[in-house]
PDB file of N, CA and C in Angstrom:
ATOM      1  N   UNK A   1     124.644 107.074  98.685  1.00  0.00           N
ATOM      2  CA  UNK A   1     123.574 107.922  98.207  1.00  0.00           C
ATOM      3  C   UNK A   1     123.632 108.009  96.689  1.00  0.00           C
ATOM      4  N   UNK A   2     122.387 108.215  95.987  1.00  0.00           N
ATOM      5  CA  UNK A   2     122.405 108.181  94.708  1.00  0.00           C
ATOM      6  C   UNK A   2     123.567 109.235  94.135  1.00  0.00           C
ATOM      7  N   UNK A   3     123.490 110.361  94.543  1.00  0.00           N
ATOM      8  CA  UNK A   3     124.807 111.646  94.047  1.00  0.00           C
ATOM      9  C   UNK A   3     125.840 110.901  94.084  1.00  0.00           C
ATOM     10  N   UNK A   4     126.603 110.007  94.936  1.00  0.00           N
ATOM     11  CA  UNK A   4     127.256 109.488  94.398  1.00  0.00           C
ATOM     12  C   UNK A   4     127.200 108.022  93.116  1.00  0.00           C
ATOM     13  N   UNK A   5     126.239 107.081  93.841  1.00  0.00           N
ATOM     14  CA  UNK A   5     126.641 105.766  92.745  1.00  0.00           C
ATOM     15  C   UNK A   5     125.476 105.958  91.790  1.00  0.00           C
ATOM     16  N   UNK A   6     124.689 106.815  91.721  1.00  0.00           N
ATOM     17  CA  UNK A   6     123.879 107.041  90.323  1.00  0.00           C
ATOM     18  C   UNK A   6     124.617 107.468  89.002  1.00  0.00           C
ATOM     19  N   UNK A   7     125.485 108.398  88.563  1.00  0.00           N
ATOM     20  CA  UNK A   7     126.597 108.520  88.014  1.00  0.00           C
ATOM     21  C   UNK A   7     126.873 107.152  87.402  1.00  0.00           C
ATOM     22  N   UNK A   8     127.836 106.281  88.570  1.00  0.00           N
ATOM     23  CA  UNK A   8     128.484 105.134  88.073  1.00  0.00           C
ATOM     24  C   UNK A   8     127.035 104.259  87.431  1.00  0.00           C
ATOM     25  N   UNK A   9     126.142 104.083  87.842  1.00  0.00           N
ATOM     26  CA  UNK A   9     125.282 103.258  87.268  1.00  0.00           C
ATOM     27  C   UNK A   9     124.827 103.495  86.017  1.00  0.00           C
ATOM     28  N   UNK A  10     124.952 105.032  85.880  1.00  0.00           N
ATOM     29  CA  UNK A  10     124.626 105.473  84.588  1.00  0.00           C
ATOM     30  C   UNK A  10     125.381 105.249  83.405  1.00  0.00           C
ATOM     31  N   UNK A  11     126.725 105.580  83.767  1.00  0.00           N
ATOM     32  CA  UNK A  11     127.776 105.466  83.419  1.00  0.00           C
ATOM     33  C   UNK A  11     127.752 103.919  82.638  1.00  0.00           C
ATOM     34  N   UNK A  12     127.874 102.851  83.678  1.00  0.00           N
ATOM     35  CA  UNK A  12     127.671 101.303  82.947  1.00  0.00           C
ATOM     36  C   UNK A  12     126.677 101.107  82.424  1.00  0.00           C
ATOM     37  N   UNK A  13     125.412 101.717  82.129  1.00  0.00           N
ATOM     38  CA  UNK A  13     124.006 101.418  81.569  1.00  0.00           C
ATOM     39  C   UNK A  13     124.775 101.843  80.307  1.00  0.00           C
ATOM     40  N   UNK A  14     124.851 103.407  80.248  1.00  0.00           N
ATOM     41  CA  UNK A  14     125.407 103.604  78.305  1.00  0.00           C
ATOM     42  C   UNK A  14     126.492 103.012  77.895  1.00  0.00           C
ATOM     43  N   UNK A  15     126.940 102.121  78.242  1.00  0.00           N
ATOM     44  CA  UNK A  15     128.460 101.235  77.794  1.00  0.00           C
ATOM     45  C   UNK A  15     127.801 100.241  77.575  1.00  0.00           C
ATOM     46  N   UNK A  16     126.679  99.600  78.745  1.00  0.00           N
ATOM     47  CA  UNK A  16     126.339  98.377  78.329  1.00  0.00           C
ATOM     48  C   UNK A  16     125.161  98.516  76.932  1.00  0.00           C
ATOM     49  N   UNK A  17     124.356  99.584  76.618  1.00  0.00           N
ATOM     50  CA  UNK A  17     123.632  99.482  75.740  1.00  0.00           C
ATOM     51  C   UNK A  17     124.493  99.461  74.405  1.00  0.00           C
ATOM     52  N   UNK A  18     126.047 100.164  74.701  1.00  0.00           N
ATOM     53  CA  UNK A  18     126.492 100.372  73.023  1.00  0.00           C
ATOM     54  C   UNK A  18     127.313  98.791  72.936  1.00  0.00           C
ATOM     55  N   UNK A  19     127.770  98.197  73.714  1.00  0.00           N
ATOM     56  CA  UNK A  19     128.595  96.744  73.602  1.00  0.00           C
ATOM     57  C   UNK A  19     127.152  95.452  73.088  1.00  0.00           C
ATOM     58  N   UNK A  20     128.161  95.133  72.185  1.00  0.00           N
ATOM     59  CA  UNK A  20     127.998  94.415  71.249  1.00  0.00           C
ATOM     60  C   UNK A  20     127.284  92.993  72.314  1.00  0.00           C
ATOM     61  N   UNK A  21     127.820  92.715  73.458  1.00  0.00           N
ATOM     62  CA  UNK A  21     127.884  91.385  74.050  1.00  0.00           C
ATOM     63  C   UNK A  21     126.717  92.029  74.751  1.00  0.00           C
ATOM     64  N   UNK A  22     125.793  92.673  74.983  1.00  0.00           N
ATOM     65  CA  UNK A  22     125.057  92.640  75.903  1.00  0.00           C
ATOM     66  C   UNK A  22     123.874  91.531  76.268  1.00  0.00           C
ATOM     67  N   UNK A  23     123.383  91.133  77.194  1.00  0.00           N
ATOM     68  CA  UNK A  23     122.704  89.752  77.721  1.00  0.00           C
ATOM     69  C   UNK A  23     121.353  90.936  78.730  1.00  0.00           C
ATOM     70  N   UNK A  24     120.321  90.021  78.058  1.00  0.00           N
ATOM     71  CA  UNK A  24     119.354  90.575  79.169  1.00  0.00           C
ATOM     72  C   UNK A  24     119.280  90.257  80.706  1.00  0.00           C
ATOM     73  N   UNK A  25     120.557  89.311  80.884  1.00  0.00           N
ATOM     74  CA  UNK A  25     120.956  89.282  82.445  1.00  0.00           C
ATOM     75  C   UNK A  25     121.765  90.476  82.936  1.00  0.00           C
ATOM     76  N   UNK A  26     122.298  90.845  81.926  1.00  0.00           N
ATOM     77  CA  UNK A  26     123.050  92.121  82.631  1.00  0.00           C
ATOM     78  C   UNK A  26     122.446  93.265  82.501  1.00  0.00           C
ATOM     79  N   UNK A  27     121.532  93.500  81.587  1.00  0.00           N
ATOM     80  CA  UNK A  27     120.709  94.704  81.346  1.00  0.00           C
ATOM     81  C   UNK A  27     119.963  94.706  82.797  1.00  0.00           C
ATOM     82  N   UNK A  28     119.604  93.248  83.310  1.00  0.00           N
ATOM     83  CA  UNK A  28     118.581  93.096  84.559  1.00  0.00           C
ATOM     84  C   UNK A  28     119.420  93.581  85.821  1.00  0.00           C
ATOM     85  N   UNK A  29     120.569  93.294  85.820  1.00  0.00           N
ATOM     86  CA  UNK A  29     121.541  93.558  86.621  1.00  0.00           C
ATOM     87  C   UNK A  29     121.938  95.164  87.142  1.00  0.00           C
ATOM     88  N   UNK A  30     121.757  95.726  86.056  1.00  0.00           N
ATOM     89  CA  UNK A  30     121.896  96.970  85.985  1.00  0.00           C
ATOM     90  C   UNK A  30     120.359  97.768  86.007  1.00  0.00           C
ATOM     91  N   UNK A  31     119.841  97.492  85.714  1.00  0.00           N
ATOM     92  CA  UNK A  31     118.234  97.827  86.134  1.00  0.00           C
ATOM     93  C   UNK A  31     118.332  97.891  87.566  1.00  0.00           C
ATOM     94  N   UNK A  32     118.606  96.848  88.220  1.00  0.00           N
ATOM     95  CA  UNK A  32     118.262  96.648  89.680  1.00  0.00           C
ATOM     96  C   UNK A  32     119.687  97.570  90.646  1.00  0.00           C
ATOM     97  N   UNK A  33     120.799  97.754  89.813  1.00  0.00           N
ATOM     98  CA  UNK A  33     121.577  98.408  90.520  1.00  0.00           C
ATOM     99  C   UNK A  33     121.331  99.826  90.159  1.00  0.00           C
ATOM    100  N   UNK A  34     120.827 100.484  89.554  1.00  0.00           N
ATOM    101  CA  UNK A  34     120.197 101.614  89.619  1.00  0.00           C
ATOM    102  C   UNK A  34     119.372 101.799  90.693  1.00  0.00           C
ATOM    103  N   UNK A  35     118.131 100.590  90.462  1.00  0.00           N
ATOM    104  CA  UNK A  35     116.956 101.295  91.606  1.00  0.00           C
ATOM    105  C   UNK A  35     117.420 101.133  92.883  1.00  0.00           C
ATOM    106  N   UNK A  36     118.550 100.293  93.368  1.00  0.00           N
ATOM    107  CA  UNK A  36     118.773 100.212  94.646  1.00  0.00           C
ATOM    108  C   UNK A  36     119.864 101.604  94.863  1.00  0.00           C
ATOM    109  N   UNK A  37     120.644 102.135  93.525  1.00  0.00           N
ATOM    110  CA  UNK A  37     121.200 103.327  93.594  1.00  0.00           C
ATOM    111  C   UNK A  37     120.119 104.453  94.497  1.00  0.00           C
ATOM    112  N   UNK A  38     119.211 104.548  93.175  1.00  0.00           N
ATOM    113  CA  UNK A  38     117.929 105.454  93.821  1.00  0.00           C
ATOM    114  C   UNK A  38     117.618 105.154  95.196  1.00  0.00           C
ATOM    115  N   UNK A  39     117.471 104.321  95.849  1.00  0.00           N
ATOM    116  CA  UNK A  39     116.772 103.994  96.696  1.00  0.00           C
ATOM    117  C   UNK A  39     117.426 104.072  98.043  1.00  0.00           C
ATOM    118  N   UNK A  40     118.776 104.147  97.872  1.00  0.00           N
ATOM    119  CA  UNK A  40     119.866 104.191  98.819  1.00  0.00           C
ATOM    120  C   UNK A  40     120.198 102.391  99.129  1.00  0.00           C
ATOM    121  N   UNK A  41     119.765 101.191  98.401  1.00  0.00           N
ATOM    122  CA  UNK A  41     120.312  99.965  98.538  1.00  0.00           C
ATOM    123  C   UNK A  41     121.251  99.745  97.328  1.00  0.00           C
ATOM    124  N   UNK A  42     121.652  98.256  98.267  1.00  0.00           N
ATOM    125  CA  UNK A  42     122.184  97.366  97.276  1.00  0.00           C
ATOM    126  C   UNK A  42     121.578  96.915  96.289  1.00  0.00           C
ATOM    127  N   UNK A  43     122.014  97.148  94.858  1.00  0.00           N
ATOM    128  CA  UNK A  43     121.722  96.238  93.665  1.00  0.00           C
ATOM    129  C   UNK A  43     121.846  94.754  93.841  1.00  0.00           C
ATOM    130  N   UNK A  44     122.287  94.030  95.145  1.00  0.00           N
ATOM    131  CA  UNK A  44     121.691  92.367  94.999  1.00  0.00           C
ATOM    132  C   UNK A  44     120.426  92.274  96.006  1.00  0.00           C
ATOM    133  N   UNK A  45     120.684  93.842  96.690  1.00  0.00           N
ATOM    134  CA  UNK A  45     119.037  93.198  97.620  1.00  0.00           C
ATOM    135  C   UNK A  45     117.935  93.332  97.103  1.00  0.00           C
ATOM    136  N   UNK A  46     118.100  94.659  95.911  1.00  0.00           N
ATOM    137  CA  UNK A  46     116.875  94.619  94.708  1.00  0.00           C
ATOM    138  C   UNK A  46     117.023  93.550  94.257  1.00  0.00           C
ATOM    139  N   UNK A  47     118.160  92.886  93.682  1.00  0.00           N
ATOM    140  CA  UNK A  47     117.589  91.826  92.744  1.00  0.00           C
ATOM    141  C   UNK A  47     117.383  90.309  93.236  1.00  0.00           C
ATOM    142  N   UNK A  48     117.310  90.424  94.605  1.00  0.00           N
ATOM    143  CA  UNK A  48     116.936  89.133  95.319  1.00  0.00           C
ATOM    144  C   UNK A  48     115.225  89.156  95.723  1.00  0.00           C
ATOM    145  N   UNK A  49     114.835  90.572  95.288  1.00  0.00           N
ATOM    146  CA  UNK A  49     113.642  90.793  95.326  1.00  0.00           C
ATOM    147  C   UNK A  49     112.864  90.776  93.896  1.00  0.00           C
ATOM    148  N   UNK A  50     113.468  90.655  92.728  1.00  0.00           N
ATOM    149  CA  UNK A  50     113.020  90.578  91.243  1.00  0.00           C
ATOM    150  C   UNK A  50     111.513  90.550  91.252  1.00  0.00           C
ATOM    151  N   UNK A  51     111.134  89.304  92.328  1.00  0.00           N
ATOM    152  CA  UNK A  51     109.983  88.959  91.467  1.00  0.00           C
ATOM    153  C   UNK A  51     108.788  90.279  91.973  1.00  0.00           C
ATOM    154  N   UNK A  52     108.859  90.456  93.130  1.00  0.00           N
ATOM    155  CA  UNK A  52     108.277  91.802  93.907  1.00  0.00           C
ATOM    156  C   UNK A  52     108.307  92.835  92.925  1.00  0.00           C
ATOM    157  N   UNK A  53     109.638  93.459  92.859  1.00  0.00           N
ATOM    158  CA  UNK A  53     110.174  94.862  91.980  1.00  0.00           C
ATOM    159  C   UNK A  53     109.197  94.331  90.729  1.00  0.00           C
ATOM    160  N   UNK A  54     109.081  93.373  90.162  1.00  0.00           N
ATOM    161  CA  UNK A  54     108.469  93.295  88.787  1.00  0.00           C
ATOM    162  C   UNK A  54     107.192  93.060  89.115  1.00  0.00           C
ATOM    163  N   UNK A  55     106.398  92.797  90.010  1.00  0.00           N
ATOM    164  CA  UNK A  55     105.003  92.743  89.992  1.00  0.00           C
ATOM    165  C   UNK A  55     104.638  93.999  90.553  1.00  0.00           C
ATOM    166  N   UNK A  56     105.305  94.666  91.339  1.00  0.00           N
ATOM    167  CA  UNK A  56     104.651  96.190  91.303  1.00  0.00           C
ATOM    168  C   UNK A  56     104.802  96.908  90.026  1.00  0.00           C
ATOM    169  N   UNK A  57     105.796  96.926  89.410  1.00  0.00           N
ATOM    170  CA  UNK A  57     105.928  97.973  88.085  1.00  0.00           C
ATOM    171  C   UNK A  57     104.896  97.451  87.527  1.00  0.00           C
ATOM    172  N   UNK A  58     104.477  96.028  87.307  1.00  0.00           N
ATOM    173  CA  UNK A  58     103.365  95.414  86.354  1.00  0.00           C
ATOM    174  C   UNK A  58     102.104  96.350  86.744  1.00  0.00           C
ATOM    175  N   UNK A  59     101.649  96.171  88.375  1.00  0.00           N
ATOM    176  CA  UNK A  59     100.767  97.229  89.037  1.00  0.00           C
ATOM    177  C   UNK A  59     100.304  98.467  88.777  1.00  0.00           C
ATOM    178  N   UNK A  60     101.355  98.477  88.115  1.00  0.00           N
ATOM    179  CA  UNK A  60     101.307 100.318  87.734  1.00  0.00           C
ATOM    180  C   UNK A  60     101.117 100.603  86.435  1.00  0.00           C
ATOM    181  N   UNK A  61     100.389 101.524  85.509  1.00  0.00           N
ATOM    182  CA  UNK A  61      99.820 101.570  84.459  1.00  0.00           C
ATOM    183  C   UNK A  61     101.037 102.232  83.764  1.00  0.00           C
ATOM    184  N   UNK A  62     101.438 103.445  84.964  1.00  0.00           N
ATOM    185  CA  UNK A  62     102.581 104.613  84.378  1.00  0.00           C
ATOM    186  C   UNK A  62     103.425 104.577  85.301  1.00  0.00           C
ATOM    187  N   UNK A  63     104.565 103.277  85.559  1.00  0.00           N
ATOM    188  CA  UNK A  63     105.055 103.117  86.715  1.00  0.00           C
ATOM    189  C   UNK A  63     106.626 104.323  86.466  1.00  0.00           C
ATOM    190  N   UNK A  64     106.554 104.625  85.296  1.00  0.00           N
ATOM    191  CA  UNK A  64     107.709 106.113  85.089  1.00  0.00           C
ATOM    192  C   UNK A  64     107.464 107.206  86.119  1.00  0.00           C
ATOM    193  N   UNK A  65     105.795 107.160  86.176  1.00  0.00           N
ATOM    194  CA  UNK A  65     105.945 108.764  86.879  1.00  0.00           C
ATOM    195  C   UNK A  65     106.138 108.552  88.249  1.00  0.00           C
ATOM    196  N   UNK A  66     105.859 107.601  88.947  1.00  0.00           N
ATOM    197  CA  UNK A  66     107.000 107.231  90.198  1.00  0.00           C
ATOM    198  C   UNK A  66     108.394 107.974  90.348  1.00  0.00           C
ATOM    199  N   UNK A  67     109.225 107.151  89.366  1.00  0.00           N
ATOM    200  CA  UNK A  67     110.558 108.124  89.617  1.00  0.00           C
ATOM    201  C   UNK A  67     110.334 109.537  88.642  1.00  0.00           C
ATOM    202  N   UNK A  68     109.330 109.644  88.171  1.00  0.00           N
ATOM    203  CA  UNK A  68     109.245 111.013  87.939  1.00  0.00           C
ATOM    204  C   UNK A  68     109.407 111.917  88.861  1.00  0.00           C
ATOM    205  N   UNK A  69     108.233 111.667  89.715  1.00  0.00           N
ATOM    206  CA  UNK A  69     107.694 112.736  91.214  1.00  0.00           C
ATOM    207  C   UNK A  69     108.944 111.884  91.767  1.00  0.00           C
ATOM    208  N   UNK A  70     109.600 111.376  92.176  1.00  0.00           N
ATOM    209  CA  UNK A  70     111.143 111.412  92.968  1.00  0.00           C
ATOM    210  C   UNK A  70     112.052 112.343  92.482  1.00  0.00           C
ATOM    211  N   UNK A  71     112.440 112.241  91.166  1.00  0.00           N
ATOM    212  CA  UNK A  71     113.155 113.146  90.429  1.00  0.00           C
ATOM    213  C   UNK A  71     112.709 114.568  90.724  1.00  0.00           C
ATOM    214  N   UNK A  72     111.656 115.241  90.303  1.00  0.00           N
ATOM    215  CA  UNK A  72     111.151 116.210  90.738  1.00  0.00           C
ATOM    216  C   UNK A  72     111.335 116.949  92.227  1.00  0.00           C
ATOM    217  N   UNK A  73     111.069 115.674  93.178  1.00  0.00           N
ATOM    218  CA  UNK A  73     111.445 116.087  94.374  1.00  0.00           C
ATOM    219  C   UNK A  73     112.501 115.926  94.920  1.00  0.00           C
ATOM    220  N   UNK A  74     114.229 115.523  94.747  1.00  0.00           N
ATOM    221  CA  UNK A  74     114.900 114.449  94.786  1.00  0.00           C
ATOM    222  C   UNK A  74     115.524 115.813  95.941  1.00  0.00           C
ATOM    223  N   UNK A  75     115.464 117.026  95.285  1.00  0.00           N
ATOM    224  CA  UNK A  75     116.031 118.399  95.817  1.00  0.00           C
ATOM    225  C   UNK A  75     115.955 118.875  97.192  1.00  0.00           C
ATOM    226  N   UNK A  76     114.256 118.635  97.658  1.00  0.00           N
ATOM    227  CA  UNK A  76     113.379 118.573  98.683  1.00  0.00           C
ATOM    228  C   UNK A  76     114.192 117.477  99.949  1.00  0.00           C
ATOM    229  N   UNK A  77     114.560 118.740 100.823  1.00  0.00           N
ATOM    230  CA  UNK A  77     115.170 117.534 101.912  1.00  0.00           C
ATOM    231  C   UNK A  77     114.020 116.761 102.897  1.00  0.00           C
ATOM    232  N   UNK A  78     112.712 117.492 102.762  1.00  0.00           N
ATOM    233  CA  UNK A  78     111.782 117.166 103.195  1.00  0.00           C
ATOM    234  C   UNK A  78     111.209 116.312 102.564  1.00  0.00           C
ATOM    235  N   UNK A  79     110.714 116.295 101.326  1.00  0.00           N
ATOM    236  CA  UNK A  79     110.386 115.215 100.296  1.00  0.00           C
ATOM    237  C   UNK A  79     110.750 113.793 100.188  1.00  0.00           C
ATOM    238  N   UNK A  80     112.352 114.019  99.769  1.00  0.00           N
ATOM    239  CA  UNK A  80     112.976 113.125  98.901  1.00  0.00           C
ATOM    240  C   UNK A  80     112.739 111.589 100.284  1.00  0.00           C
ATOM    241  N   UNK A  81     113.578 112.000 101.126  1.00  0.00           N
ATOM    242  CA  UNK A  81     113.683 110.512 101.982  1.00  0.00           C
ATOM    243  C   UNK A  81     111.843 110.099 102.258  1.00  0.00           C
ATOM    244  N   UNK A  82     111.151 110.666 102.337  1.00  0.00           N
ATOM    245  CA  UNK A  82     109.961 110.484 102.469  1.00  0.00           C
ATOM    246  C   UNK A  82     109.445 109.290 100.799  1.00  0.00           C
ATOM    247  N   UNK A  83     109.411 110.236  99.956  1.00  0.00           N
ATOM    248  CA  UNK A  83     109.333 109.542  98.543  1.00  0.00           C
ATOM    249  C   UNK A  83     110.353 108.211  98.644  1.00  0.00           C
ATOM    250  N   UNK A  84     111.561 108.246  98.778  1.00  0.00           N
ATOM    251  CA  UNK A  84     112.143 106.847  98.972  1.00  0.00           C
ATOM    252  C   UNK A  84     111.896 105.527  99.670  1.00  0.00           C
ATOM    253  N   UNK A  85     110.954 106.323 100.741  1.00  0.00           N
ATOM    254  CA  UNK A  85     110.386 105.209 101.833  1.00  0.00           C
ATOM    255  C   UNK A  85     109.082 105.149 100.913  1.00  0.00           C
ATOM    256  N   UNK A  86     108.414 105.616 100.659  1.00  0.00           N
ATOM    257  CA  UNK A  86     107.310 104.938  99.356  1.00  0.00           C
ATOM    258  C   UNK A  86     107.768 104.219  98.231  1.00  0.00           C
ATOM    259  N   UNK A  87     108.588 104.676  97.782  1.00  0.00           N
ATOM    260  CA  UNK A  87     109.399 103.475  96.665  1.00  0.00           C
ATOM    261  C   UNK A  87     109.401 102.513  97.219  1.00  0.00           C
ATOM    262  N   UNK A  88     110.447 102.387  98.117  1.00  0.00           N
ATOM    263  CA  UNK A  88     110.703 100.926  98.995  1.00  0.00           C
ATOM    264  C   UNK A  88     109.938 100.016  99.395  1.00  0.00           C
ATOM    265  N   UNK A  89     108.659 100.500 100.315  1.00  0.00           N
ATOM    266  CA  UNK A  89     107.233 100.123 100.331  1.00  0.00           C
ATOM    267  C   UNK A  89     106.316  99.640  99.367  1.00  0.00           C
ATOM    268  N   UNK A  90     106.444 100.065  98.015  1.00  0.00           N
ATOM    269  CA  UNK A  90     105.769  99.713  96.810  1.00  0.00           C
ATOM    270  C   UNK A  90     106.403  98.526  96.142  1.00  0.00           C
ATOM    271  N   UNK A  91     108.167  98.733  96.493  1.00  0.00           N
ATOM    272  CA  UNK A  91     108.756  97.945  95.469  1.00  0.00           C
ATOM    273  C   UNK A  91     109.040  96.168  96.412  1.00  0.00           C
ATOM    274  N   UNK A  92     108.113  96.514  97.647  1.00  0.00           N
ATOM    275  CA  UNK A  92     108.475  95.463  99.004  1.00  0.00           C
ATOM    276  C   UNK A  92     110.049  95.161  99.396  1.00  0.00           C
ATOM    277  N   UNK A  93     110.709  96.438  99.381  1.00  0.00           N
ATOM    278  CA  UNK A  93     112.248  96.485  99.400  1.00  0.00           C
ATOM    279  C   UNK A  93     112.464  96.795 100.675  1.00  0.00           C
ATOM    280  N   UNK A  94     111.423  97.235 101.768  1.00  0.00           N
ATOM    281  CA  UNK A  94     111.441  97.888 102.884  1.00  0.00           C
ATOM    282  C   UNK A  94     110.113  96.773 103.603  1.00  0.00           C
ATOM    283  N   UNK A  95     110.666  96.755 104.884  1.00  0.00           N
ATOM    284  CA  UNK A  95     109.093  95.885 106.048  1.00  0.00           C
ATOM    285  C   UNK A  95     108.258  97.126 105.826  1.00  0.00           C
ATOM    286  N   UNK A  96     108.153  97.751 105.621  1.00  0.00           N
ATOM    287  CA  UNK A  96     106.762  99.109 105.294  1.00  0.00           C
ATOM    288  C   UNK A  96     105.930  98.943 104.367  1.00  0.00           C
ATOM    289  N   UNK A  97     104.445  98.998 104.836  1.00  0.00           N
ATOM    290  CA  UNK A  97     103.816  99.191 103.781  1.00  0.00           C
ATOM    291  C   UNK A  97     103.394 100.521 103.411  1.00  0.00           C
ATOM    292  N   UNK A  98     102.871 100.969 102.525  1.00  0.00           N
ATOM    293  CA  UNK A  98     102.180 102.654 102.322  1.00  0.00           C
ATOM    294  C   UNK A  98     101.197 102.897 103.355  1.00  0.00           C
ATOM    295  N   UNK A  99     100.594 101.551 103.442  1.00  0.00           N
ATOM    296  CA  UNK A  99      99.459 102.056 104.780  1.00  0.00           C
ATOM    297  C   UNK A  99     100.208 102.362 105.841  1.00  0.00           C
ATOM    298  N   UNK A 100     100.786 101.658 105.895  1.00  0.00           N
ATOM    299  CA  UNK A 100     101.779 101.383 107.518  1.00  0.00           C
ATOM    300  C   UNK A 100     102.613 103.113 107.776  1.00  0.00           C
ATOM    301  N   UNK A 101     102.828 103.291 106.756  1.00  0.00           N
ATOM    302  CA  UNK A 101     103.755 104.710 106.352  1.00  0.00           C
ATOM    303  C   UNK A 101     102.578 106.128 106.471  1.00  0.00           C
ATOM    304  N   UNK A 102     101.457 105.565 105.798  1.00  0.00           N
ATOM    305  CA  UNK A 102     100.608 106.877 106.110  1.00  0.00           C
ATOM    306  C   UNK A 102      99.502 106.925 107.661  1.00  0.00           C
ATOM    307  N   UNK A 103      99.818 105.548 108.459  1.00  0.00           N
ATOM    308  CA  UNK A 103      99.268 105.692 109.453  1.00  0.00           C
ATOM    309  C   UNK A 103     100.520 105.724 110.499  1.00  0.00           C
ATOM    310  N   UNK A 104     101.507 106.129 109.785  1.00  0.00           N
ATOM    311  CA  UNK A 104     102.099 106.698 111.026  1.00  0.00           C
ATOM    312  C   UNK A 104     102.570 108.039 111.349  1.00  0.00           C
ATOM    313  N   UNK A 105     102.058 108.946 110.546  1.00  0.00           N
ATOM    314  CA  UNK A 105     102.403 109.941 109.826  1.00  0.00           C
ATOM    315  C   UNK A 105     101.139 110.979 111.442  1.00  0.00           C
ATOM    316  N   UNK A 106     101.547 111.320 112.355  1.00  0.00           N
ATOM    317  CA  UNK A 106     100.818 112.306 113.284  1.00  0.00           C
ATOM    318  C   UNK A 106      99.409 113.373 112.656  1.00  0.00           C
ATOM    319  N   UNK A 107      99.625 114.063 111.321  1.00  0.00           N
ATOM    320  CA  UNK A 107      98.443 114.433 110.815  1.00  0.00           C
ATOM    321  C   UNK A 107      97.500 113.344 110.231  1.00  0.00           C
ATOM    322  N   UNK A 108      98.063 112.282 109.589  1.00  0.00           N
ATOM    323  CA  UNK A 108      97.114 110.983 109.173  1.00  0.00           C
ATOM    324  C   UNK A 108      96.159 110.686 110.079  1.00  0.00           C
ATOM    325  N   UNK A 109      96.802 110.359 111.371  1.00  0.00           N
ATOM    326  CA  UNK A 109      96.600 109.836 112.507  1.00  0.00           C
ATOM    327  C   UNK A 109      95.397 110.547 113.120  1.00  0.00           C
ATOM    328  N   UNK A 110      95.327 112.019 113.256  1.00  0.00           N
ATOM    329  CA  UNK A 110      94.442 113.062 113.813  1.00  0.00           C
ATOM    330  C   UNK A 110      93.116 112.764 112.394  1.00  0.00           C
ATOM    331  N   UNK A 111      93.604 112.855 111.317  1.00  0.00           N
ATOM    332  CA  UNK A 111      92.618 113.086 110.749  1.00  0.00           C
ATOM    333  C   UNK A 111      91.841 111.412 110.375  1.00  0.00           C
ATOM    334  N   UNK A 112      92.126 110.550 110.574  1.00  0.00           N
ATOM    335  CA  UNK A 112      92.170 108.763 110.978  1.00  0.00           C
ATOM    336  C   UNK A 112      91.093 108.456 112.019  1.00  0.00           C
ATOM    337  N   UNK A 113      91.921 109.177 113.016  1.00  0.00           N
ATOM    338  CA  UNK A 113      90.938 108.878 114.389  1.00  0.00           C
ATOM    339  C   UNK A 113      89.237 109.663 114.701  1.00  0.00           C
TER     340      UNK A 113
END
């Protein structure tokens, strides 16, 4: 769960921005082991997905306020896993799509049919 390896990811992001040797392969590396932090995955199954994860953020005008409204809700035990399964779905990190997610949702469904 992020409470735990969000920390450590954070942790290697500000080491890697102050070291001298840094490579935009590892900056990428660490990008993707964050969002799979967030997300409750692995940082190689995000980044075996690169090209996905980067054409949705492209998608998005203000793709920050995404993990904004996660952050915001992260507290929400009702929220948060809900918001994560939309990340996942957006970022094609999950077989779900958003449609797939809001038509399965029992009030969707009533108000659908």
């Amino acid at each position: 769960a992020c409470a735990e390896s969000c920390p450590v990811v954070l942790s290697q992001y500000d080491a890697l921005l102050r070291s001298p040797q840094l490579s935009l392969s590892t900056l990428e590396r660490v990008e993707f082991d964050a969002l799979g932090a967030m997300l409750d995955l692995e940082g190689s199954f995000v980044a075996s997905r690169a090209e996905a994860v980067r054409s949705a953020l492209l998608e998005w005008r203000n793709p920050e306020l995404l993990f904004r409204y996660y952050d915001d809700n992260r507290q929400d035990e009702r929220m948060a896993p809900l918001i994560r399964r939309w990340l996942r779905a957006i970022f094609q990190l999950s077989g779900e799509t958003l449609r797939e997610i809001r038509r399965a949702s029992a009030a969707n469904r009533r108000h659908l049919d």
